[in-house]
C-alpha atoms as a PDB file:
ATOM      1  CA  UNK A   1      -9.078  18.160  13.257  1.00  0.00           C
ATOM      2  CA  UNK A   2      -5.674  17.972  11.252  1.00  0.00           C
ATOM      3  CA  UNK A   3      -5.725  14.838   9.016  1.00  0.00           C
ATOM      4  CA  UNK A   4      -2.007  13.781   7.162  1.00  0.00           C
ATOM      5  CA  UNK A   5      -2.512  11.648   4.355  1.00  0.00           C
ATOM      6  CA  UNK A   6       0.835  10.630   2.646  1.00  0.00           C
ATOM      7  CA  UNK A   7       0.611   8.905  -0.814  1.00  0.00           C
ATOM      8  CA  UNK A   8      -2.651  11.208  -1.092  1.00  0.00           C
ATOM      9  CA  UNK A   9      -1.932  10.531  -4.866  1.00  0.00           C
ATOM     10  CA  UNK A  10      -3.409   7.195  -5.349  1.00  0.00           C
ATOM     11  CA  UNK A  11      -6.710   5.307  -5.165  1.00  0.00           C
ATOM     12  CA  UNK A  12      -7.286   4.975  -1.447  1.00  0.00           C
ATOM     13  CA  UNK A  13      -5.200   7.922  -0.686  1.00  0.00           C
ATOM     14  CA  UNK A  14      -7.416  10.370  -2.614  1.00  0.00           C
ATOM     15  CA  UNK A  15     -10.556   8.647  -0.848  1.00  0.00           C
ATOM     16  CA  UNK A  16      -9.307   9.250   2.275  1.00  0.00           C
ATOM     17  CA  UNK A  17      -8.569  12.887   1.347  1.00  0.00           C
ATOM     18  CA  UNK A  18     -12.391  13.701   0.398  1.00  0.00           C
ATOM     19  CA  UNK A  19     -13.661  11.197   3.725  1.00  0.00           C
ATOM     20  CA  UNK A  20     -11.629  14.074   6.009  1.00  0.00           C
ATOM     21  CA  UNK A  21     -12.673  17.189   4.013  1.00  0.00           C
ATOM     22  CA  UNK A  22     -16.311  15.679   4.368  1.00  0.00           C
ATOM     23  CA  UNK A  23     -15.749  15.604   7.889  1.00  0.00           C
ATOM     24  CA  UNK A  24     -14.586  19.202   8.069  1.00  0.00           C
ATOM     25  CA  UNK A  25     -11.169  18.352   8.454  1.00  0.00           C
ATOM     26  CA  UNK A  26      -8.132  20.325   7.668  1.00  0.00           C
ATOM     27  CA  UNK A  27      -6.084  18.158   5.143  1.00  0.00           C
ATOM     28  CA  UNK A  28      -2.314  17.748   4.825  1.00  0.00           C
ATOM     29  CA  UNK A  29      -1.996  15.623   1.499  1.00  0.00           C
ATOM     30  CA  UNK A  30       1.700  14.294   0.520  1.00  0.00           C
ATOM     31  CA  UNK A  31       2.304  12.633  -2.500  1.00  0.00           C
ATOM     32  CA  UNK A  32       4.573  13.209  -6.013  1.00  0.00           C
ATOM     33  CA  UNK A  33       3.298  15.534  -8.487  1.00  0.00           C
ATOM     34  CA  UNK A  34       0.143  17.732  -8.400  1.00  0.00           C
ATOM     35  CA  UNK A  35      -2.195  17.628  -5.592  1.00  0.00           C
ATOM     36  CA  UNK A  36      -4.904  14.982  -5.422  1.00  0.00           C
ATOM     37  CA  UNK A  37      -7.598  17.400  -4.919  1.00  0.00           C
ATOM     38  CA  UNK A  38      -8.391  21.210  -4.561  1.00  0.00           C
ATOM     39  CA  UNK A  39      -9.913  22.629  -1.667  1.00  0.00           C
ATOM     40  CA  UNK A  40      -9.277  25.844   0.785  1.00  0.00           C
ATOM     41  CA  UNK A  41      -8.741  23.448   3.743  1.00  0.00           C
ATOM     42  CA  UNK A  42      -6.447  20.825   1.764  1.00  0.00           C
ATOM     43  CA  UNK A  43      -2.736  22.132   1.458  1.00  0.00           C
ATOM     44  CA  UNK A  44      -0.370  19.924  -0.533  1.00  0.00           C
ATOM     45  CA  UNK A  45       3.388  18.856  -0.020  1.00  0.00           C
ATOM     46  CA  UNK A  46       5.239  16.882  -2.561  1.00  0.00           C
ATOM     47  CA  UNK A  47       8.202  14.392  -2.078  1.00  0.00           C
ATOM     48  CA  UNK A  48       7.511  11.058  -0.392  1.00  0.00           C
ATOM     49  CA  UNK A  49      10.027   9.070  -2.249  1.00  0.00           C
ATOM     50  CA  UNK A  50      12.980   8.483  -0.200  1.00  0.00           C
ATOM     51  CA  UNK A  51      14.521   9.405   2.700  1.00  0.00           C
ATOM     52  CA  UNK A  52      15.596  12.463   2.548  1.00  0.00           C
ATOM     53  CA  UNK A  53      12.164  13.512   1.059  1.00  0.00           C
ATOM     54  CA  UNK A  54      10.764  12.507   4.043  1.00  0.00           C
ATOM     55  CA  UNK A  55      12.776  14.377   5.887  1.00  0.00           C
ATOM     56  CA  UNK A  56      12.336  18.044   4.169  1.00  0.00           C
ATOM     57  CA  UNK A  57       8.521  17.166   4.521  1.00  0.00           C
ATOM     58  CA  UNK A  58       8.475  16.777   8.016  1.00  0.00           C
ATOM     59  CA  UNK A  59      10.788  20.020   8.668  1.00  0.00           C
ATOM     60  CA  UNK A  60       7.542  21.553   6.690  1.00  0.00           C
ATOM     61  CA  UNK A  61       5.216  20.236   9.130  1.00  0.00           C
ATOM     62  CA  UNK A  62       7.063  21.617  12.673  1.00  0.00           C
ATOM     63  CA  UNK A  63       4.428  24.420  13.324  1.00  0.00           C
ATOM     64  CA  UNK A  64       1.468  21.535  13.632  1.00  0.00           C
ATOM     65  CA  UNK A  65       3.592  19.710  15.946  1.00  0.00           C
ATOM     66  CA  UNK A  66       0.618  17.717  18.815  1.00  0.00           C
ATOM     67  CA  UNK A  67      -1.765  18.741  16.408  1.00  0.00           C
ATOM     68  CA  UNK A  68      -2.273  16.394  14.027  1.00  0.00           C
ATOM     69  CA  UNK A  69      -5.405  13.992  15.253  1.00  0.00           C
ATOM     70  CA  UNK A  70      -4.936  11.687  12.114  1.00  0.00           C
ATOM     71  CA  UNK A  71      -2.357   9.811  10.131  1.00  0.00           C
ATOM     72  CA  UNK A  72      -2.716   7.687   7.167  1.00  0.00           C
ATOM     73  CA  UNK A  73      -0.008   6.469   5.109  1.00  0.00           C
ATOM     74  CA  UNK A  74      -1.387   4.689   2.279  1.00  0.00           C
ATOM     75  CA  UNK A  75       2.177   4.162   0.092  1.00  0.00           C
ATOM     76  CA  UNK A  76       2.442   0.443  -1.601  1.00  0.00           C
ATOM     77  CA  UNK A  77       3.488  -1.886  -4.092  1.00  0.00           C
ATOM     78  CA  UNK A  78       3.020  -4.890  -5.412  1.00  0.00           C
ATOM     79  CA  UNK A  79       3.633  -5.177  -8.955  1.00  0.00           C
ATOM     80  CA  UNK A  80       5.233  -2.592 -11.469  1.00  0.00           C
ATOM     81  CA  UNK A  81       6.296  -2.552 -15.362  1.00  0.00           C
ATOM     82  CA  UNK A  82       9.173  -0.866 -14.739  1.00  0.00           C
ATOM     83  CA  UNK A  83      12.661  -1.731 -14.244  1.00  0.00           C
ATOM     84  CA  UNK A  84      13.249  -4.054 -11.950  1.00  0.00           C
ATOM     85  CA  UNK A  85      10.061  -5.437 -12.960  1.00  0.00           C
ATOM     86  CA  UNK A  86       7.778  -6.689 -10.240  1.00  0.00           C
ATOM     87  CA  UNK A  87       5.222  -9.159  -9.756  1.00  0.00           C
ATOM     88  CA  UNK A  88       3.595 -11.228  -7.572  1.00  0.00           C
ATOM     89  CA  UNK A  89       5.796 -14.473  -7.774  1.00  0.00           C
ATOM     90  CA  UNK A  90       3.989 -18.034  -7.896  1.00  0.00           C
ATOM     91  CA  UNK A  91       7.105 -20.528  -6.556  1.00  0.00           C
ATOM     92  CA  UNK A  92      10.518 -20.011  -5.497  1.00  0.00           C
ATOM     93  CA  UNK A  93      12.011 -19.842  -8.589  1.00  0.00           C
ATOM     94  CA  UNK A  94      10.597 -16.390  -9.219  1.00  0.00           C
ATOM     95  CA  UNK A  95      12.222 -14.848  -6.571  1.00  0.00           C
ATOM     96  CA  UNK A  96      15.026 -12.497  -7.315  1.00  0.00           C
ATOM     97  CA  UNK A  97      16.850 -10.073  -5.688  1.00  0.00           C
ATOM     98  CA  UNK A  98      15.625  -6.965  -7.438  1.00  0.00           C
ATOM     99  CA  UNK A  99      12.101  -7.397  -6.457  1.00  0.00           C
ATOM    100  CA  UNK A 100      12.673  -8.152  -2.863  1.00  0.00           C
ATOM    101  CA  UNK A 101      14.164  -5.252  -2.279  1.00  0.00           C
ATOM    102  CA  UNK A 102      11.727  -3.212  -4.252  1.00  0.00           C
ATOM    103  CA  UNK A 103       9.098  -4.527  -2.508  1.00  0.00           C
ATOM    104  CA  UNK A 104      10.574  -3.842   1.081  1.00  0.00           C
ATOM    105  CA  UNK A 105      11.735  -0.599   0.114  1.00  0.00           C
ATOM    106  CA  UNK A 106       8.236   0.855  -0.719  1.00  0.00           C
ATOM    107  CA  UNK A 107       6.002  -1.551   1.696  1.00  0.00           C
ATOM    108  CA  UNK A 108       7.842  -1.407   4.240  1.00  0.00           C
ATOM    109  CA  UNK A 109      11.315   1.024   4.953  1.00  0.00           C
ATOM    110  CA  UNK A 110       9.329   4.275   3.784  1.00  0.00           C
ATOM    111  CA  UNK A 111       6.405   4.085   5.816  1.00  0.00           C
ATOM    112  CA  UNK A 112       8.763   3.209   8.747  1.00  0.00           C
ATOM    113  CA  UNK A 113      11.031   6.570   7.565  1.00  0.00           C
ATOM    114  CA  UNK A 114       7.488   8.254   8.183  1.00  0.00           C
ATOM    115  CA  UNK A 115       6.596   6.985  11.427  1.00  0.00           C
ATOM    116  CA  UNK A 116      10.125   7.475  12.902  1.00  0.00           C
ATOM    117  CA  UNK A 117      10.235  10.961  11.444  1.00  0.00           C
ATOM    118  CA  UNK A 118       6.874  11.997  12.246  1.00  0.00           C
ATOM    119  CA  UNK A 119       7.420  11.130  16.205  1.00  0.00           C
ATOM    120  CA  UNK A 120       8.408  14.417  17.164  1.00  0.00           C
ATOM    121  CA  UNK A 121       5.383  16.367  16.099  1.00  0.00           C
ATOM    122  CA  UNK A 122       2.777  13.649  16.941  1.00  0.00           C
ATOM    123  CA  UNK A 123       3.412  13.756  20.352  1.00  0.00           C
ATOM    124  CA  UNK A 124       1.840  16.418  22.089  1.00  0.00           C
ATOM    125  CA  UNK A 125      -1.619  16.436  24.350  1.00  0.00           C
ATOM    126  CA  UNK A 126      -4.462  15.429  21.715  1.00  0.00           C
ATOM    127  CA  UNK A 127      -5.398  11.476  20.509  1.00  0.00           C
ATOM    128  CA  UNK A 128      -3.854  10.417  17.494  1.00  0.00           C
ATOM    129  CA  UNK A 129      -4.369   7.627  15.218  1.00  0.00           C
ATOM    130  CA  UNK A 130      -1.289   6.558  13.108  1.00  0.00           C
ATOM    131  CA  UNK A 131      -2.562   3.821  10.542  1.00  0.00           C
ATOM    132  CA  UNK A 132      -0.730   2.410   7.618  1.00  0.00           C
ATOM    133  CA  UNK A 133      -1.911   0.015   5.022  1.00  0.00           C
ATOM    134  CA  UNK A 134      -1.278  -3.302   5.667  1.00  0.00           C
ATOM    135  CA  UNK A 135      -2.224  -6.659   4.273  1.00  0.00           C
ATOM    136  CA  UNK A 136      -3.957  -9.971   5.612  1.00  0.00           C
ATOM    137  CA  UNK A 137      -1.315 -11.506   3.204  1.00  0.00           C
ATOM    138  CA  UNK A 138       1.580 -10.287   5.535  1.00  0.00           C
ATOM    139  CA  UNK A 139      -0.352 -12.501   8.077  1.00  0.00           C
ATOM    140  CA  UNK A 140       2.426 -15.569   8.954  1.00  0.00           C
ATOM    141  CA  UNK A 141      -0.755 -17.241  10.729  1.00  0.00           C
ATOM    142  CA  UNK A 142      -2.904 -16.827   7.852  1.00  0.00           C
ATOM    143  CA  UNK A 143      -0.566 -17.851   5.310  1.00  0.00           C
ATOM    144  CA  UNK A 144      -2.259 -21.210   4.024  1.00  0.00           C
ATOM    145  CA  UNK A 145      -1.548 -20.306   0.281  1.00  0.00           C
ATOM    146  CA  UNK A 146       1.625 -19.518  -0.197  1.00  0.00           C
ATOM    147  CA  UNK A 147       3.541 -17.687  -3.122  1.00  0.00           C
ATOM    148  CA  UNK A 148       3.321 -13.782  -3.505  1.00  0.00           C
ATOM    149  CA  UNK A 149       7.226 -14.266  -2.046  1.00  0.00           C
ATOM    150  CA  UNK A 150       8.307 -10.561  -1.758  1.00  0.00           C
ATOM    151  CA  UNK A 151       4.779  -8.398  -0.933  1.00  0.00           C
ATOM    152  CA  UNK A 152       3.716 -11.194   1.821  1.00  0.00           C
ATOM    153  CA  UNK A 153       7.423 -10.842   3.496  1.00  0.00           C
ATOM    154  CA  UNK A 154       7.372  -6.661   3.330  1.00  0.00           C
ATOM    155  CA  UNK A 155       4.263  -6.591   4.724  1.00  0.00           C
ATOM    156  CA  UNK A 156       5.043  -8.770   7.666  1.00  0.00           C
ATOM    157  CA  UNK A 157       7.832  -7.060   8.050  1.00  0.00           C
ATOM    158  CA  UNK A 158       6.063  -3.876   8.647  1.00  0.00           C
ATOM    159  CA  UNK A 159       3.616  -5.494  10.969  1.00  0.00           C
ATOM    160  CA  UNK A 160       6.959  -6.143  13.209  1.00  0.00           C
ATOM    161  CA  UNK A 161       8.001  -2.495  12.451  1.00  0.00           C
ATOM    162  CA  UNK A 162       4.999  -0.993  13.283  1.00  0.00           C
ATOM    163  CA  UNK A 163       4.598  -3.445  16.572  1.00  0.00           C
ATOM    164  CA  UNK A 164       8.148  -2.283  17.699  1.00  0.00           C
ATOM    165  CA  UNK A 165       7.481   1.247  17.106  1.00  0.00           C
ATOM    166  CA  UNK A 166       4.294   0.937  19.072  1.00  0.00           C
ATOM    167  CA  UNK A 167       6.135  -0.258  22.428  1.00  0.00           C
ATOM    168  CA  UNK A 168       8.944   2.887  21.619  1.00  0.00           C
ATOM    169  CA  UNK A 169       5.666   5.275  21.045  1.00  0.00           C
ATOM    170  CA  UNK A 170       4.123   4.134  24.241  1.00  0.00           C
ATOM    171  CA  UNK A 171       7.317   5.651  25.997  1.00  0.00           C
ATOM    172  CA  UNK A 172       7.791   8.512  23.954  1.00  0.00           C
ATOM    173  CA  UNK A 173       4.325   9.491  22.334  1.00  0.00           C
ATOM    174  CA  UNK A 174       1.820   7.813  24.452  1.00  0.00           C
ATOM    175  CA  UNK A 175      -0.769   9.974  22.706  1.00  0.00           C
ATOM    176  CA  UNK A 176      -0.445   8.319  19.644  1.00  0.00           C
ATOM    177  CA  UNK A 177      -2.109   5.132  18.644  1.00  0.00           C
ATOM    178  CA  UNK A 178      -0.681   2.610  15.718  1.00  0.00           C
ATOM    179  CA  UNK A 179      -2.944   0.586  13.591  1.00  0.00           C
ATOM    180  CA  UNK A 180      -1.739  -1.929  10.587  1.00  0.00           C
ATOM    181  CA  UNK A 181      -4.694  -1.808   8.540  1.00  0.00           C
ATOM    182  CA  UNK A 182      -6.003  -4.144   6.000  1.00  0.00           C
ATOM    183  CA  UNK A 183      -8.379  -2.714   3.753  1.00  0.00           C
ATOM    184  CA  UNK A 184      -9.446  -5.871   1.470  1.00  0.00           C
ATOM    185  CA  UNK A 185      -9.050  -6.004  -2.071  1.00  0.00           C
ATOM    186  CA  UNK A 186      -9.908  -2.271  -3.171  1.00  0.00           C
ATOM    187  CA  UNK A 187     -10.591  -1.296  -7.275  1.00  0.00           C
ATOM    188  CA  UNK A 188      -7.380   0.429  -7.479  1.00  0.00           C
ATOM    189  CA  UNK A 189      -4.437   0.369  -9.944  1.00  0.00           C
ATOM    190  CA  UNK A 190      -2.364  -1.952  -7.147  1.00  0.00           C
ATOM    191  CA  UNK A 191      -5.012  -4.805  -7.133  1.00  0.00           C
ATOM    192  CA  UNK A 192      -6.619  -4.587 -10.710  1.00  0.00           C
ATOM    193  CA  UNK A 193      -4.427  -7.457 -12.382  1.00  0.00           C
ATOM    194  CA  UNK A 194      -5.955  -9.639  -9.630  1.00  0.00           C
ATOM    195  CA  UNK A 195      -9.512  -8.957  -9.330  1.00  0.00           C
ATOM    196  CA  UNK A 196     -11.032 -11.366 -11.293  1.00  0.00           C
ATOM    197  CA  UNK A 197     -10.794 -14.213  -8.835  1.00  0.00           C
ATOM    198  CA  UNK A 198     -12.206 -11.724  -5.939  1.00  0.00           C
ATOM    199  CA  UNK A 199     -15.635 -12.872  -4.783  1.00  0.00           C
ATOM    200  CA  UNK A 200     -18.893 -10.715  -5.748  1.00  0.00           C
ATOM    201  CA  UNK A 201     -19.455  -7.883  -3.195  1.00  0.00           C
ATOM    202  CA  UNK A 202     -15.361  -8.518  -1.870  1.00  0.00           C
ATOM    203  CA  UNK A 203     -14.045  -5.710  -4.368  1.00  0.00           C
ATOM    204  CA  UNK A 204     -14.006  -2.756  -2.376  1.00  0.00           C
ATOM    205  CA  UNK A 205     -14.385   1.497  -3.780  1.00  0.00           C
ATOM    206  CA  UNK A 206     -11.938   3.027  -2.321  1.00  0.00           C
ATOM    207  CA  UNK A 207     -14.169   5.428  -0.706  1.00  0.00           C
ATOM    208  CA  UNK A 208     -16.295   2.280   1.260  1.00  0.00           C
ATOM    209  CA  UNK A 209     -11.993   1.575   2.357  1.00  0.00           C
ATOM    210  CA  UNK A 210     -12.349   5.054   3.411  1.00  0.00           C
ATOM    211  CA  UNK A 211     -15.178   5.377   4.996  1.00  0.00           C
ATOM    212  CA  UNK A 212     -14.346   1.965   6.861  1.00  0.00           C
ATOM    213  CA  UNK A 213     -10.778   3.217   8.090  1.00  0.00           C
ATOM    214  CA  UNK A 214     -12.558   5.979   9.779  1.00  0.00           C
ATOM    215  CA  UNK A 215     -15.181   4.603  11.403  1.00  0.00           C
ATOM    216  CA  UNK A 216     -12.709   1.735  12.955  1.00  0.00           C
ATOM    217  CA  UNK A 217     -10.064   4.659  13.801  1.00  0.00           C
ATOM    218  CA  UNK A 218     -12.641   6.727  15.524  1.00  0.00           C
ATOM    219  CA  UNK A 219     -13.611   3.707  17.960  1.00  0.00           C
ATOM    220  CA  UNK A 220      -9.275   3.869  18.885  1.00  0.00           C
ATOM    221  CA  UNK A 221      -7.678   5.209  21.841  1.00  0.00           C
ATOM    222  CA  UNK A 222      -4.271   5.260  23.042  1.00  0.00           C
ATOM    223  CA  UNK A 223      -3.434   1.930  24.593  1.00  0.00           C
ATOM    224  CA  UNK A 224       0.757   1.728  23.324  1.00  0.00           C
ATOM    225  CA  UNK A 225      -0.116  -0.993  21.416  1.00  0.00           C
ATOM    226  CA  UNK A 226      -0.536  -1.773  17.771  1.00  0.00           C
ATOM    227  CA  UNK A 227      -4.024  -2.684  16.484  1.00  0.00           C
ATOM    228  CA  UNK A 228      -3.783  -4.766  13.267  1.00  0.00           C
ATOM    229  CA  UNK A 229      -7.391  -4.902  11.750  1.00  0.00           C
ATOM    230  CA  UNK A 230      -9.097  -5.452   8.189  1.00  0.00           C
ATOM    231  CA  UNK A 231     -11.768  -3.488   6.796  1.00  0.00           C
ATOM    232  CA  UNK A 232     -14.586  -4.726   9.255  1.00  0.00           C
ATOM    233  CA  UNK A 233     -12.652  -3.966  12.412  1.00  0.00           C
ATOM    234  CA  UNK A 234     -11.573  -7.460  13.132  1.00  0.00           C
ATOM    235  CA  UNK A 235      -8.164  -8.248  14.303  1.00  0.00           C
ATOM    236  CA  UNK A 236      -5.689 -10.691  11.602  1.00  0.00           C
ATOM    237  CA  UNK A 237      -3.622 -13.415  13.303  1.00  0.00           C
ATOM    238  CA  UNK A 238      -0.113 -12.004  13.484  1.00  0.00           C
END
């Protein structure tokens, strides 16, 4: 099986790098800089950062076209030091410009560049699961809390990316199956400002995120729908 991972580079993306090599998978990691791992069946292709990144990575990936069983794209963010600083924002007076489109550019216009790109080579004969990293806190029906302004909006907004491209892949690419997938609060750089209000035994490795996303993925088929499900397999409230 041919497993893409793009942002291999960080927390969950690494873990889901080793989860497919321990499967026996062949691995295609994308990310910035060096590769996350080394291993004879992992080969590494850098640039995910814009557009036309994207699209000189998926020009590299032609000759696998139908044969990639497995996508995961794992890209996020939701608060940064750098300029335009970003971070969660509490009330409405926090909300500025810069961030908002930060936010939507990373959570939710590149992994929509990869799923419109990658459309030509995922369709072919053989299952595939296409799964990017959602959030419960893109969830309009679950929103009881409020604040978080920019990440809750980006993420919702990929929900209704990823629905739309769902109904288009069910035309085009009926092979391929989309899932928006939450994967709880996970001990990575993204979530580690806010962990110390997260319940005992609700801070997640990212390997257990791993492991989860491909035991739920596994259980997928086709349907030309979009699946959005957190780390136990249960569906969020759009």
């Amino acid at each position: 099986m041919n497993t893409l991972v793009i942002g291999a580079g960080g927390g969950i993306g690494q873990a889901v790098c080793r989860a497919a090599l321990d499967r026996g998978d062949n691995v295609l990691a994308i990310s910035r800089g060096a590769p996350p791992l080394q291993h004879a069946r992992l080969r590494h292709l850098e640039g995910a950062a814009n557009e036309h990144e994207v699209a000189a990575v998926v020009a590299q990936l032609e000759d696998y076209g139908g044969q990639i069983q497995r996508v995961v794209i794992t890209t996020g963010v939701l608060h940064s030091d750098a300029e335009p600083r970003l971070f969660p924002e509490k009330r409405l007076e926090d909300i500025n410009a810069a961030q908002l489109e930060q936010s939507f550019a990373v959570n939710t216009v590149l992994p929509l560049l990869w799923v419109a790109r990658l459309l030509p080579v995922l369709k072919g004969k053989d299952p595939c699961v296409l799964a990017a990293l959602s959030a419960r806190v893109g969830s309009i029906g679950d929103n009881r809390l409020g604040g978080w302004y920019s990440y809750r909006s980006s993420k919702a907004a990929l929900n209704m990316a990823l629905q739309t491209a769902a109904v288009e892949f069910a035309r085009r690419a009926a092979n391929v199956k989309l899932l928006a997938f939450h994967p709880g609060t996970t001990d990575t750089t993204l979530s580690r400002p806010f962990q110390s209000g997260v319940p005992e035994g609700k801070l997640f490795t990212p390997d257990f995120v791993a492991a989860q996303l491909f035991s739920i993925s596994d259980g997928l088929a086709p349907d030309g729908t979009l699946s959005y499900l957190d780390w136990q397999g249960q569906p969020i409230d759009w």
